[in-house]
N, C-alpha and C. Protein backbone atom coordinates (compact mmCIF):
# COMPACT_ATOMS: atom_id res chain seq x y z
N UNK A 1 6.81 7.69 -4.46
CA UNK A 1 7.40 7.44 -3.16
C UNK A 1 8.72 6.73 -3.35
N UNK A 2 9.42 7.24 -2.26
CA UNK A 2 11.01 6.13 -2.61
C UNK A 2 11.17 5.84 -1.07
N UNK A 3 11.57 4.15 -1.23
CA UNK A 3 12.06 3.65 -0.26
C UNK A 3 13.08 3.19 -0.64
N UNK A 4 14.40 3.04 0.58
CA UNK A 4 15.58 2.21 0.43
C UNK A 4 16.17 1.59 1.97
N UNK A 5 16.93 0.56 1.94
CA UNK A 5 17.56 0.05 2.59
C UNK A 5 19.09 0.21 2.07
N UNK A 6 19.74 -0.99 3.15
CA UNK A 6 20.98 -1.11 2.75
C UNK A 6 21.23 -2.47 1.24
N UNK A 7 20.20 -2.50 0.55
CA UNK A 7 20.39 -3.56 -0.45
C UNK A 7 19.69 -2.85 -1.80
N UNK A 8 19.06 -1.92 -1.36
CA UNK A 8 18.23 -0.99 -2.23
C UNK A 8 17.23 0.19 -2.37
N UNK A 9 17.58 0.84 -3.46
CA UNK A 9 16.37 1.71 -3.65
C UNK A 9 15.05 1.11 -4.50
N UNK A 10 14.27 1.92 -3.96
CA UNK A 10 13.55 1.67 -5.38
C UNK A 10 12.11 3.03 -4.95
N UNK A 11 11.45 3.32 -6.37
CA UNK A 11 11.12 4.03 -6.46
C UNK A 11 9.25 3.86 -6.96
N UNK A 12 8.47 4.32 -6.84
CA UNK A 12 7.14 3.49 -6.92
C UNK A 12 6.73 4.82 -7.67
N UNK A 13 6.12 4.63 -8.82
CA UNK A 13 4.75 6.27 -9.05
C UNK A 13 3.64 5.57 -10.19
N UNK A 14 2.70 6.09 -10.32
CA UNK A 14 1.80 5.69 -11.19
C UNK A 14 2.16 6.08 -12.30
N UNK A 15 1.65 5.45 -13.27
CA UNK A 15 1.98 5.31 -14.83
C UNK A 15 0.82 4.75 -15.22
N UNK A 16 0.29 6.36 -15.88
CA UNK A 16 -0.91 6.34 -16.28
C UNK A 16 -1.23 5.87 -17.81
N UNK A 17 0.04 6.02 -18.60
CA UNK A 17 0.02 6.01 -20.10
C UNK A 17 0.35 4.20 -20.27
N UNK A 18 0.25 3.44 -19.06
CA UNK A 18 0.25 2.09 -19.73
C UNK A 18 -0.86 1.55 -19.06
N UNK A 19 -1.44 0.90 -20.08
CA UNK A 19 -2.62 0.15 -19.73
C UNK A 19 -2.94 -1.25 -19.70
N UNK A 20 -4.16 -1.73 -19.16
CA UNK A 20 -4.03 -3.59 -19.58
C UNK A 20 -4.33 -3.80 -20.88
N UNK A 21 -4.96 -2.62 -21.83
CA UNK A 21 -4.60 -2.45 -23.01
C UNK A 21 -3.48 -2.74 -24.19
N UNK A 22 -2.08 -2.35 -23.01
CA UNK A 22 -1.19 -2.48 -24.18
C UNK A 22 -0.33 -3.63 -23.63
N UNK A 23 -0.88 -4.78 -22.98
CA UNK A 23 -0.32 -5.99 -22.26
C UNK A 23 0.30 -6.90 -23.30
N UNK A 24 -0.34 -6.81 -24.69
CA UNK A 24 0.29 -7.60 -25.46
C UNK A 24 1.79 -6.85 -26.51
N UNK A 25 1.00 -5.60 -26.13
CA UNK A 25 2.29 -4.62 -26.77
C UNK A 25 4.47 -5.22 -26.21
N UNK A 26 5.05 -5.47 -27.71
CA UNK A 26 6.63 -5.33 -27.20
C UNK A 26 7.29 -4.29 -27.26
N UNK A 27 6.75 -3.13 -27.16
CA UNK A 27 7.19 -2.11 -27.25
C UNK A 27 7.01 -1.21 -25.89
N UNK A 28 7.20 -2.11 -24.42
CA UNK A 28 7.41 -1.33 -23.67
C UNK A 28 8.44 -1.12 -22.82
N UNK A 29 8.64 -0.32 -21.73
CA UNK A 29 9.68 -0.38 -21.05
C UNK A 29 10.07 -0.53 -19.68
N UNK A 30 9.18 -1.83 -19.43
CA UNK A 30 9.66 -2.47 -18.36
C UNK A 30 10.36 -4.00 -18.36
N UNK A 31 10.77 -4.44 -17.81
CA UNK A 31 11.58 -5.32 -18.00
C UNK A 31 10.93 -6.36 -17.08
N UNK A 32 10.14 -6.32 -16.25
CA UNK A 32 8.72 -7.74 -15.50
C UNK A 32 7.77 -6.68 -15.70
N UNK A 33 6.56 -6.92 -15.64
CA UNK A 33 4.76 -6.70 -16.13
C UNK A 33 4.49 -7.63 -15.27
N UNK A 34 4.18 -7.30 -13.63
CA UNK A 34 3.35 -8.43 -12.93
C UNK A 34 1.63 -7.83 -13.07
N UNK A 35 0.95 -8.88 -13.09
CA UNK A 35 -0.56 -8.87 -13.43
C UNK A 35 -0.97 -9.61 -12.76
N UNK A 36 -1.12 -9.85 -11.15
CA UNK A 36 -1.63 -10.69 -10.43
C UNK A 36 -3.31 -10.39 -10.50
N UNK A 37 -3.79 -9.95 -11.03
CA UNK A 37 -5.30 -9.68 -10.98
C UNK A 37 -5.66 -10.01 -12.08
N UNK A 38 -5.33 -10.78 -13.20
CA UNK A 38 -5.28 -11.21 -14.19
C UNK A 38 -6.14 -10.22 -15.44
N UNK A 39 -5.62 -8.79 -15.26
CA UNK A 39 -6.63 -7.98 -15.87
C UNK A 39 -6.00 -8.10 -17.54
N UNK A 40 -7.52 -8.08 -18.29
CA UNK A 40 -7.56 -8.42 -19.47
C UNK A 40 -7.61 -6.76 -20.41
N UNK A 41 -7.41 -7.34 -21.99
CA UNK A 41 -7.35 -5.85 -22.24
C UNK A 41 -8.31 -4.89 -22.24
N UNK A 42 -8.16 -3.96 -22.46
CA UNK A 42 -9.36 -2.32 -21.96
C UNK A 42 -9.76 -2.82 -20.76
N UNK A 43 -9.41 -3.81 -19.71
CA UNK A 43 -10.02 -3.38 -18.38
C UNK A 43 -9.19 -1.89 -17.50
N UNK A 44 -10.29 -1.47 -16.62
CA UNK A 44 -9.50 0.25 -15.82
C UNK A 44 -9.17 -0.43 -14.88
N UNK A 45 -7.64 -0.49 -15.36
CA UNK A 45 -6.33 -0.49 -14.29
C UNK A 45 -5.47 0.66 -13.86
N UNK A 46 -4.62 0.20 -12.80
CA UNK A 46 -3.90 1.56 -12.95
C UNK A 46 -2.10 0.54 -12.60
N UNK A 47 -1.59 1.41 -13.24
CA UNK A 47 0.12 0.69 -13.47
C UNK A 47 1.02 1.57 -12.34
N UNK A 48 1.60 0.75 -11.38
CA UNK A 48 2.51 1.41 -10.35
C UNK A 48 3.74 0.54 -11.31
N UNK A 49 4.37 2.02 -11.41
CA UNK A 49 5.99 1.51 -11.85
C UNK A 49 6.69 1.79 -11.02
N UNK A 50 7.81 0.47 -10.63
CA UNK A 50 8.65 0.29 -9.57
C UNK A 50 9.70 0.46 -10.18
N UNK A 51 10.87 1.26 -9.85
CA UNK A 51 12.22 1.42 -10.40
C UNK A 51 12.99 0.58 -9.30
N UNK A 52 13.61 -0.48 -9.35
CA UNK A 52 14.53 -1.20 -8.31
C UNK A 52 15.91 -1.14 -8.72
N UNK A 53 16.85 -0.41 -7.32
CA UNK A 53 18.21 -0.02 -8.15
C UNK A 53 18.87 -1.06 -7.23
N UNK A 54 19.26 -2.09 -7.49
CA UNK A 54 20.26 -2.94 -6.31
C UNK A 54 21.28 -2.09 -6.33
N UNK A 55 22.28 -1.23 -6.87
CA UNK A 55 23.14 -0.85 -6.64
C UNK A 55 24.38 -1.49 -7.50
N UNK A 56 23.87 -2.44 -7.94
CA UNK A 56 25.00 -3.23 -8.55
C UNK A 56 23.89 -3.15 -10.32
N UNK A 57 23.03 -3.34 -10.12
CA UNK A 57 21.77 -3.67 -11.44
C UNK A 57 20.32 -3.32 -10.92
N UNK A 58 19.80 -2.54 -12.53
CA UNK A 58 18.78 -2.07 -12.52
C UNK A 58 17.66 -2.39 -13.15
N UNK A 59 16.27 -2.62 -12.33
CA UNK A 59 15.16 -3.24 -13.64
C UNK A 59 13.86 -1.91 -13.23
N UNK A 60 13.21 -2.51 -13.95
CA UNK A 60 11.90 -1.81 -14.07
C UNK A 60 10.31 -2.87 -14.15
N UNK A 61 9.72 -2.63 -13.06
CA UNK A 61 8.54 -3.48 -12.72
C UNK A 61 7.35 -2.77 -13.53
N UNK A 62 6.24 -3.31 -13.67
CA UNK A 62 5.01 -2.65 -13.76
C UNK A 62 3.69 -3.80 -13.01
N UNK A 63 3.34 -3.06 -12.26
CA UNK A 63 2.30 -3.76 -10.99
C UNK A 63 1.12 -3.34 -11.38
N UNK A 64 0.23 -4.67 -12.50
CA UNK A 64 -0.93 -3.53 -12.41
C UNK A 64 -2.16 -3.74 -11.40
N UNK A 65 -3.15 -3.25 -11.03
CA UNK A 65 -3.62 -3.50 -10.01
C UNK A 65 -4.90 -2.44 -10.13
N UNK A 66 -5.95 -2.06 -9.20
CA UNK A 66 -7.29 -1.63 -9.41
C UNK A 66 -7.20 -0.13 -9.52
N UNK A 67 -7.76 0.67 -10.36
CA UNK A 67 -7.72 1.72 -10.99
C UNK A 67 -7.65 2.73 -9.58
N UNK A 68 -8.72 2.53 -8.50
CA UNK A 68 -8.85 3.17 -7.71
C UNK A 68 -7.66 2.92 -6.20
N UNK A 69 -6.46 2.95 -6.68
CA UNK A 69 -5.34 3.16 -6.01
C UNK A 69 -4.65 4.20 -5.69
N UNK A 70 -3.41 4.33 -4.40
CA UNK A 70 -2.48 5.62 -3.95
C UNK A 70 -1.20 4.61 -4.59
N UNK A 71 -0.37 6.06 -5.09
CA UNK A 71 1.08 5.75 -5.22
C UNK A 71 1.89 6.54 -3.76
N UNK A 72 1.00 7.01 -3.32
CA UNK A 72 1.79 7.37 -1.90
C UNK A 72 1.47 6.49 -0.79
N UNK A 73 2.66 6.70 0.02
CA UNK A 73 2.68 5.45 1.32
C UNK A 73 1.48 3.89 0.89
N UNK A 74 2.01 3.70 -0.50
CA UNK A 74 1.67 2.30 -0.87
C UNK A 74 2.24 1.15 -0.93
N UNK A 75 3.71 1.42 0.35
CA UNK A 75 4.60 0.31 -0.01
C UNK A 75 5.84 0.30 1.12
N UNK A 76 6.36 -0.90 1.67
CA UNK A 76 7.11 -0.84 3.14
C UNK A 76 8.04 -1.92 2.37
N UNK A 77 9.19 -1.58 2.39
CA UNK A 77 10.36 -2.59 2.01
C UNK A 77 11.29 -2.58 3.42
N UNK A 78 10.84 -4.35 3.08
CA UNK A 78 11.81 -5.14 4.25
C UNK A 78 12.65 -5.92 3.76
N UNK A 79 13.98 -5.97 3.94
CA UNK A 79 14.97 -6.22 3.54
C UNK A 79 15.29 -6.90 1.46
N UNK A 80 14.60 -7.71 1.39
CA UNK A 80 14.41 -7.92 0.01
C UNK A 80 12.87 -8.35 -0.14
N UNK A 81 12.14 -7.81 0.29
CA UNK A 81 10.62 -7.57 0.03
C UNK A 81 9.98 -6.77 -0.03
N UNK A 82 9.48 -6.37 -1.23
CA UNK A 82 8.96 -4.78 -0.89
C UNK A 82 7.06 -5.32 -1.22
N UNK A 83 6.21 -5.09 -0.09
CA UNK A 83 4.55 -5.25 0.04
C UNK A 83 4.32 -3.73 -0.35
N UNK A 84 3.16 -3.87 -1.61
CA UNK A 84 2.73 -3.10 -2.38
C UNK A 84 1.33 -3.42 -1.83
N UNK A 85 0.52 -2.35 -1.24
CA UNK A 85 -0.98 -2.07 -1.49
C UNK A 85 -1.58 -1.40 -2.24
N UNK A 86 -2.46 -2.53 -3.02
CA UNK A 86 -3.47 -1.85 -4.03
C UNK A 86 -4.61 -2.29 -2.91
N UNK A 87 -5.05 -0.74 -2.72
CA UNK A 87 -6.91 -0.52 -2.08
C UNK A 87 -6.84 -2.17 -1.33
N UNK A 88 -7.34 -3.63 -0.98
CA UNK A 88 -7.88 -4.51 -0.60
C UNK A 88 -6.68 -5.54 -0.58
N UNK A 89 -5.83 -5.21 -1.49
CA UNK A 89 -4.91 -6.44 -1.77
C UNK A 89 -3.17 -6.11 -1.43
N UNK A 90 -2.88 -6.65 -0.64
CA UNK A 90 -1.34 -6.47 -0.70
C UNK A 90 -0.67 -7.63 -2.07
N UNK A 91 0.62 -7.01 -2.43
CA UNK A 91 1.33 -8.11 -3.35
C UNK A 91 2.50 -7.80 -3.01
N UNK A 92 3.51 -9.22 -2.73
CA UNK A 92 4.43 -8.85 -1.78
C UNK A 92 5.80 -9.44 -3.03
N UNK A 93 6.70 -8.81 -3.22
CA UNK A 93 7.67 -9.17 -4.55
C UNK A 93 9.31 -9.20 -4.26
N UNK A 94 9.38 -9.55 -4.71
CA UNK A 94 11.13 -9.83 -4.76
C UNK A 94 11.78 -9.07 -5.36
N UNK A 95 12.47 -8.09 -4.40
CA UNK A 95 13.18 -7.52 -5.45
C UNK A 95 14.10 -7.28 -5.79
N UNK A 96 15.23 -8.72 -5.60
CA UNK A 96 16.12 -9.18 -6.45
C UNK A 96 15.86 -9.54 -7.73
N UNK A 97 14.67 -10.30 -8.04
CA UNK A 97 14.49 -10.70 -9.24
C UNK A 97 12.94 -9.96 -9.59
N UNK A 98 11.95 -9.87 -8.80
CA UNK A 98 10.97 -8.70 -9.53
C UNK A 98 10.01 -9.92 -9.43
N UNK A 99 9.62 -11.09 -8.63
CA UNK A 99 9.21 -12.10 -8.94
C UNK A 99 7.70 -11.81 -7.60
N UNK A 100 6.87 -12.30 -8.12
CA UNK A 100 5.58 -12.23 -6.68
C UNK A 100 5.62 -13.31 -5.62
N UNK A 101 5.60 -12.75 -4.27
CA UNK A 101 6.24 -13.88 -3.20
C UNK A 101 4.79 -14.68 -2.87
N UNK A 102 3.98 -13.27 -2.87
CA UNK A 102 2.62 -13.85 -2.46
C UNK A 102 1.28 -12.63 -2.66
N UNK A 103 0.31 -12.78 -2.69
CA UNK A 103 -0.39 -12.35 -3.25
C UNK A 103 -2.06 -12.19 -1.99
N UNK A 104 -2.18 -11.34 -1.45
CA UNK A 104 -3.01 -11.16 0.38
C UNK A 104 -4.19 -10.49 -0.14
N UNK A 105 -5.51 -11.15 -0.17
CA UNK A 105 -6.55 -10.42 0.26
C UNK A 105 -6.90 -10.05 1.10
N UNK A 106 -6.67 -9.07 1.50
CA UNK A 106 -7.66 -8.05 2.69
C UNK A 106 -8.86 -7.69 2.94
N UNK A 107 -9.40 -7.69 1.32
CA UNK A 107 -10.86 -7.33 1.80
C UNK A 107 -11.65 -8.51 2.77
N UNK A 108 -12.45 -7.58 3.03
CA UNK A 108 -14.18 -8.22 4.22
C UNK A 108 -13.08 -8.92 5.06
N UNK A 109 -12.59 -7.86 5.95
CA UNK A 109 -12.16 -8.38 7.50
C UNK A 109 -13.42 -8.90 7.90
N UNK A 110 -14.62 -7.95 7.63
CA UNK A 110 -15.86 -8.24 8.51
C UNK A 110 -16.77 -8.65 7.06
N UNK A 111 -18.07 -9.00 7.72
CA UNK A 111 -18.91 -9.78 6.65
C UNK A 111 -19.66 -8.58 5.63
N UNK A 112 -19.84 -7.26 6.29
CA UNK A 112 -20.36 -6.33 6.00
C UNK A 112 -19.56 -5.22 5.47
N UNK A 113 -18.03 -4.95 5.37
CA UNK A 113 -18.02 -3.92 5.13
C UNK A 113 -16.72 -4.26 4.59
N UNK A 114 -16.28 -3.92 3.29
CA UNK A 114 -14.86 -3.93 2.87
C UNK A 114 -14.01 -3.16 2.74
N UNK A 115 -13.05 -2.63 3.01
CA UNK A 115 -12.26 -0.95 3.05
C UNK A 115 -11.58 -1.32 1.91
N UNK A 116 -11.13 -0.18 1.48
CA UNK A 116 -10.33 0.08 0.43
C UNK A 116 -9.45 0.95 0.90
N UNK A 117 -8.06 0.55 1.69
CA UNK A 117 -7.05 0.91 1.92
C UNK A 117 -5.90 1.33 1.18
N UNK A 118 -5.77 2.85 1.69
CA UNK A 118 -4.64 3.92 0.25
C UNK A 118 -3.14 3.35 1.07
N UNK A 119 -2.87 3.52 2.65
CA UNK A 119 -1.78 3.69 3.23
C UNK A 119 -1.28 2.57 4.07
N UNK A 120 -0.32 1.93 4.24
CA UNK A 120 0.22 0.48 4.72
C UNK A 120 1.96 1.60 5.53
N UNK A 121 2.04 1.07 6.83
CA UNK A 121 2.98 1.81 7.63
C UNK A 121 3.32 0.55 8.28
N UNK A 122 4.70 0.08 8.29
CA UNK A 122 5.19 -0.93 9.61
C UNK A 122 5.29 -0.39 10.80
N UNK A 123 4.88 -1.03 11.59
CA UNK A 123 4.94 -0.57 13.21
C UNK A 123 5.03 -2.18 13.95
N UNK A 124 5.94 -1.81 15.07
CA UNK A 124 6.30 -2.97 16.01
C UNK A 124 5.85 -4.56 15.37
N UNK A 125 4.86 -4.94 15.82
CA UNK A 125 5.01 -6.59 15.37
C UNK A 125 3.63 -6.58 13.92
N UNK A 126 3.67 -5.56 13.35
CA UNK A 126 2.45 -5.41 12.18
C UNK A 126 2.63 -4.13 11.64
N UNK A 127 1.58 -3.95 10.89
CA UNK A 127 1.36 -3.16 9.98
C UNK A 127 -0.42 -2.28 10.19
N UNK A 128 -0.07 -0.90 10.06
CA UNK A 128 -1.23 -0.17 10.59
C UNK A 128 -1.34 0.01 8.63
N UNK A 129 -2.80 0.13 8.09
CA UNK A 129 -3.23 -0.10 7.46
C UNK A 129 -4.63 1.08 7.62
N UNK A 130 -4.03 2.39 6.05
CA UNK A 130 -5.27 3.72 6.30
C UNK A 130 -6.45 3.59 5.10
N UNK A 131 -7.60 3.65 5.98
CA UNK A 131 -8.75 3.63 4.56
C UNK A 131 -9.85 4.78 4.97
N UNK A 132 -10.37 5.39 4.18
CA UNK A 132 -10.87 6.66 4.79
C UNK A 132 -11.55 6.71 5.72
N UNK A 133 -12.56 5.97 6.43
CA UNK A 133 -12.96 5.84 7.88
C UNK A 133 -12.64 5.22 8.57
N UNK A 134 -11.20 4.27 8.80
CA UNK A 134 -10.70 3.16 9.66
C UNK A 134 -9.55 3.11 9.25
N UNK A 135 -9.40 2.56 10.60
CA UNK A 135 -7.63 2.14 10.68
C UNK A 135 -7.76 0.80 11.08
N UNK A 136 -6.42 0.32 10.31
CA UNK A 136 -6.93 -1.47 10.93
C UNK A 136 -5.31 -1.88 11.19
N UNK A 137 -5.02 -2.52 12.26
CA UNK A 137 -3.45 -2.99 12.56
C UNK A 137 -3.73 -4.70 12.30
N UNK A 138 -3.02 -4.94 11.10
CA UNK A 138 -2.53 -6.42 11.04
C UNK A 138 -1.45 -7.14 11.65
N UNK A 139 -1.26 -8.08 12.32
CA UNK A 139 0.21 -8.82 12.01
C UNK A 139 0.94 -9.38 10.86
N UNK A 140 1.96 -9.77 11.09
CA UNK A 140 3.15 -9.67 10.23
C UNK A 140 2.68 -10.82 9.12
N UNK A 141 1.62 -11.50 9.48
CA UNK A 141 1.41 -12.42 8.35
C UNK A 141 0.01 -11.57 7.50
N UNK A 142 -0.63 -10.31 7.85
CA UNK A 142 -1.83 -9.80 7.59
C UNK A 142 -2.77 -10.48 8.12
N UNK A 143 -2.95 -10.72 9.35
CA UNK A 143 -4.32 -10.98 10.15
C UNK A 143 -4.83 -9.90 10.77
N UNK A 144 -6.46 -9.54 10.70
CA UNK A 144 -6.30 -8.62 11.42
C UNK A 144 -5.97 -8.52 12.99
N UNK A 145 -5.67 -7.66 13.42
CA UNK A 145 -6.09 -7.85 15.04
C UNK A 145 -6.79 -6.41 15.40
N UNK A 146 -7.04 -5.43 14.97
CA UNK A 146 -7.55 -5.00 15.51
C UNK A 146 -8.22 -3.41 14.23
N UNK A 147 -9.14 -2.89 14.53
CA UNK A 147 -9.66 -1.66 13.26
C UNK A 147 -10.42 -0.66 14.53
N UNK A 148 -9.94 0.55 13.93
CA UNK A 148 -10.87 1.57 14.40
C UNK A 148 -11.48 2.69 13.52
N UNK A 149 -12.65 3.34 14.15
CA UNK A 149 -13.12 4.21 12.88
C UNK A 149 -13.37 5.42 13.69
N UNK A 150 -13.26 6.29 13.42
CA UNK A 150 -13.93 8.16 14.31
C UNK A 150 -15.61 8.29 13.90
N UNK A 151 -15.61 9.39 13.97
CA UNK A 151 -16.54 9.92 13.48
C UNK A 151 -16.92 10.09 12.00
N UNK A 152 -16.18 10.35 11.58
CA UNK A 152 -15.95 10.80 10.10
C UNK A 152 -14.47 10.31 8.80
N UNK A 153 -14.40 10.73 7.99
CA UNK A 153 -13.20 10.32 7.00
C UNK A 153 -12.11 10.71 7.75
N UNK A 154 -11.31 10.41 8.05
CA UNK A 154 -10.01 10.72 8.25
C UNK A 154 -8.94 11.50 7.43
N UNK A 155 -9.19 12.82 7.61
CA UNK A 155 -8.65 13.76 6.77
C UNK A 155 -8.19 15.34 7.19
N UNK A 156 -7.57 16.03 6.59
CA UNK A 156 -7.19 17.07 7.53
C UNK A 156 -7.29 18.37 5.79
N UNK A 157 -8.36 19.48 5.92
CA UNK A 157 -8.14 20.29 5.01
C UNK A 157 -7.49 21.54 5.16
N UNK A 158 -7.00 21.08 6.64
CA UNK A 158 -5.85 22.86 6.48
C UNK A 158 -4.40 22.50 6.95
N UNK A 159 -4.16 21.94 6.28
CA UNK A 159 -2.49 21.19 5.75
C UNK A 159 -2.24 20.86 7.02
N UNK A 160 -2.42 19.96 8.15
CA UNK A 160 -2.09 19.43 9.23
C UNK A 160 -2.15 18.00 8.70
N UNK A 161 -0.76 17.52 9.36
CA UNK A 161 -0.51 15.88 9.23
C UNK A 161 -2.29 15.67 9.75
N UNK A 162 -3.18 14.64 9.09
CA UNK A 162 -3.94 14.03 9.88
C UNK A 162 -4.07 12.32 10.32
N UNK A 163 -2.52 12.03 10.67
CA UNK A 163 -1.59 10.73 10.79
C UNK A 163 -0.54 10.87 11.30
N UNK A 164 -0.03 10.61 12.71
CA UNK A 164 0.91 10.51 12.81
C UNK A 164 1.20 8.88 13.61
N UNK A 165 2.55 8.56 13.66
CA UNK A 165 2.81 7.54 14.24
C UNK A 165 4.08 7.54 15.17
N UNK A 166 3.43 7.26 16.98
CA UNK A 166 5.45 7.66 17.48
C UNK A 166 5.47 6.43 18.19
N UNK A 167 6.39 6.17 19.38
CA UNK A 167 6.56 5.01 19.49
C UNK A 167 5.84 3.88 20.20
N UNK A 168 4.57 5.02 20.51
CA UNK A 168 3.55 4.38 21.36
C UNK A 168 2.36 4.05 20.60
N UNK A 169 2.28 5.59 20.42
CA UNK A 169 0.61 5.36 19.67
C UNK A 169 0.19 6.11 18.02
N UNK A 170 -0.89 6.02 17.80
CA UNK A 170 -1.30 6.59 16.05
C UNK A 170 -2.17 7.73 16.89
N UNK A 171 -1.94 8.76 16.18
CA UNK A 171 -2.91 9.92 16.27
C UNK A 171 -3.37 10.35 14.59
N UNK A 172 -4.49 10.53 14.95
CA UNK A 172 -5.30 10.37 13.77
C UNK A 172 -6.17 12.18 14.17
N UNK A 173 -6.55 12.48 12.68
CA UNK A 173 -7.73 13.49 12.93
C UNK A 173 -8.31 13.12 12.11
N UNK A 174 -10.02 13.44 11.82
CA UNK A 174 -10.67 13.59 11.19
C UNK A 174 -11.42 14.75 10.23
N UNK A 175 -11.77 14.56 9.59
CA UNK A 175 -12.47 15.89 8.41
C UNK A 175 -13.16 17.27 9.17
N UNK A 176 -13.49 16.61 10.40
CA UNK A 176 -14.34 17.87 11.39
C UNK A 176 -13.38 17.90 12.52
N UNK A 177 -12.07 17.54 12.58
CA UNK A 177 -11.47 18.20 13.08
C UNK A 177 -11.38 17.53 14.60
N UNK A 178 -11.71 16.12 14.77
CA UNK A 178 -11.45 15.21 15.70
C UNK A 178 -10.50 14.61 16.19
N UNK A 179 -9.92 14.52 17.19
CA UNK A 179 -8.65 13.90 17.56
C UNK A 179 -9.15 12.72 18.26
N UNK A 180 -8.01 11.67 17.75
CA UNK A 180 -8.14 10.24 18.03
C UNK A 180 -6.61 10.22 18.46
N UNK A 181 -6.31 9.52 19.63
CA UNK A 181 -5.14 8.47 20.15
C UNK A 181 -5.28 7.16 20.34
N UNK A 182 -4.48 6.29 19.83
CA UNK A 182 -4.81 4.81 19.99
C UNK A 182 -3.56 4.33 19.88
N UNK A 183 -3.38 3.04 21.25
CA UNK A 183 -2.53 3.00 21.32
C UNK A 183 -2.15 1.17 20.26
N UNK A 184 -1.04 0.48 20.27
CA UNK A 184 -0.90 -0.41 19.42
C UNK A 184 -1.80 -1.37 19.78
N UNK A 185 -2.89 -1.49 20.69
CA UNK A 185 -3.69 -2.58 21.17
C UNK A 185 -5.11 -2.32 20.39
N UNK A 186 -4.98 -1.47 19.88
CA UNK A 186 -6.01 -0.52 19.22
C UNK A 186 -7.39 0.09 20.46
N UNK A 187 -6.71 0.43 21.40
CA UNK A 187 -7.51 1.07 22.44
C UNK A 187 -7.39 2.44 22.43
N UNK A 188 -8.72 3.48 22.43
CA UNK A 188 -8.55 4.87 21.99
C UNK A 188 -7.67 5.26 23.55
N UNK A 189 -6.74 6.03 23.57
CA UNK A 189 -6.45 6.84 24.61
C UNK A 189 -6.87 8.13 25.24
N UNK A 190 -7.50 9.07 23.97
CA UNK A 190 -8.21 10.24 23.68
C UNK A 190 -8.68 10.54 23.06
């Protein structure tokens, strides 16, 4: 995925050939290795490499984080912050210098059930947040305020967006082919 502003690009994809394996290795090619999950060696991680181009100077991140992660729509850059979701955890970084601002558990909104969220989207005063049976809208600090779920996974198998977002509301489908409207209060409309 690539996002940019007016201060930067930068570029996010998985990088499968580095591991928490080769953490002690100097023979690689990133220039910061953040490890906020403090994973040790042979644990199954998975490495999102961030390419950050200020435009003026260029580095190379490596974020490692839980094996069972998306490198798509895993990441919303606001002005010099770019929030990376791995599945439960946001990690929010600097990327002038590549440094971790802060570090958000998400999991167990509720006492019973923990999502493992692939997709993080800014919208008005938060962030809508996709995990295969729920949608959950945080505010700007990650609280929740509000989650919804359909019937089924949220998925579409005959190439139809099954996500969209306009200036009102999220339309969602599901695997059997369900339509959901909800508007930012997280109230279904249809």
């Amino acid at each position: 995925m690539v996002l940019e502003n007016e201060k930067c690009c930068v570029e996010i994809k998985a990088d499968y050939a580095y591991y928490a394996c080769t953490l002690e290795s100097t023979d690689n090619h990133y220039d910061v290795i953040l490890n906020p999950f403090d994973y040790k060696r042979n644990e199954k991680v998975k490495t999102l490499s961030i390419h950050v181009d200020l435009f003026e100077k260029e580095f190379h991140l490596a974020l490692l984080g839980p094996f069972y992660i998306y490198d798509d729509n895993c990441a919303v850059l606001e002005d010099e912050t770019l929030s990376v979701l791995q599945g439960s955890v946001i990690t929010q970084i600097g990327i002038t210098d590549g440094t971790i601002i802060r570090h958000i558990w998400l999991n167990c909104f509720d006492d019973d059930f923990c999502a493992m969220y692939f997709a993080i989207y800014r919208i008005n005063n938060g962030y809508v947040l996709l995990a295969e049976t729920e949608i959950t809208m945080v505010d700007l600090d990650f609280n929740k305020k509000w989650s919804f779920s359909g019937k089924g996974i949220f998925a579409s198998f005959s190439g139809k967006h099954f996500l969209e977002i306009s200036n009102n509301s999220i339309c969602l489908y599901d695997f059997e082919k369900n339509y959901y409207e909800i508007d930012f209060n997280g109230n279904l409309l249809r």
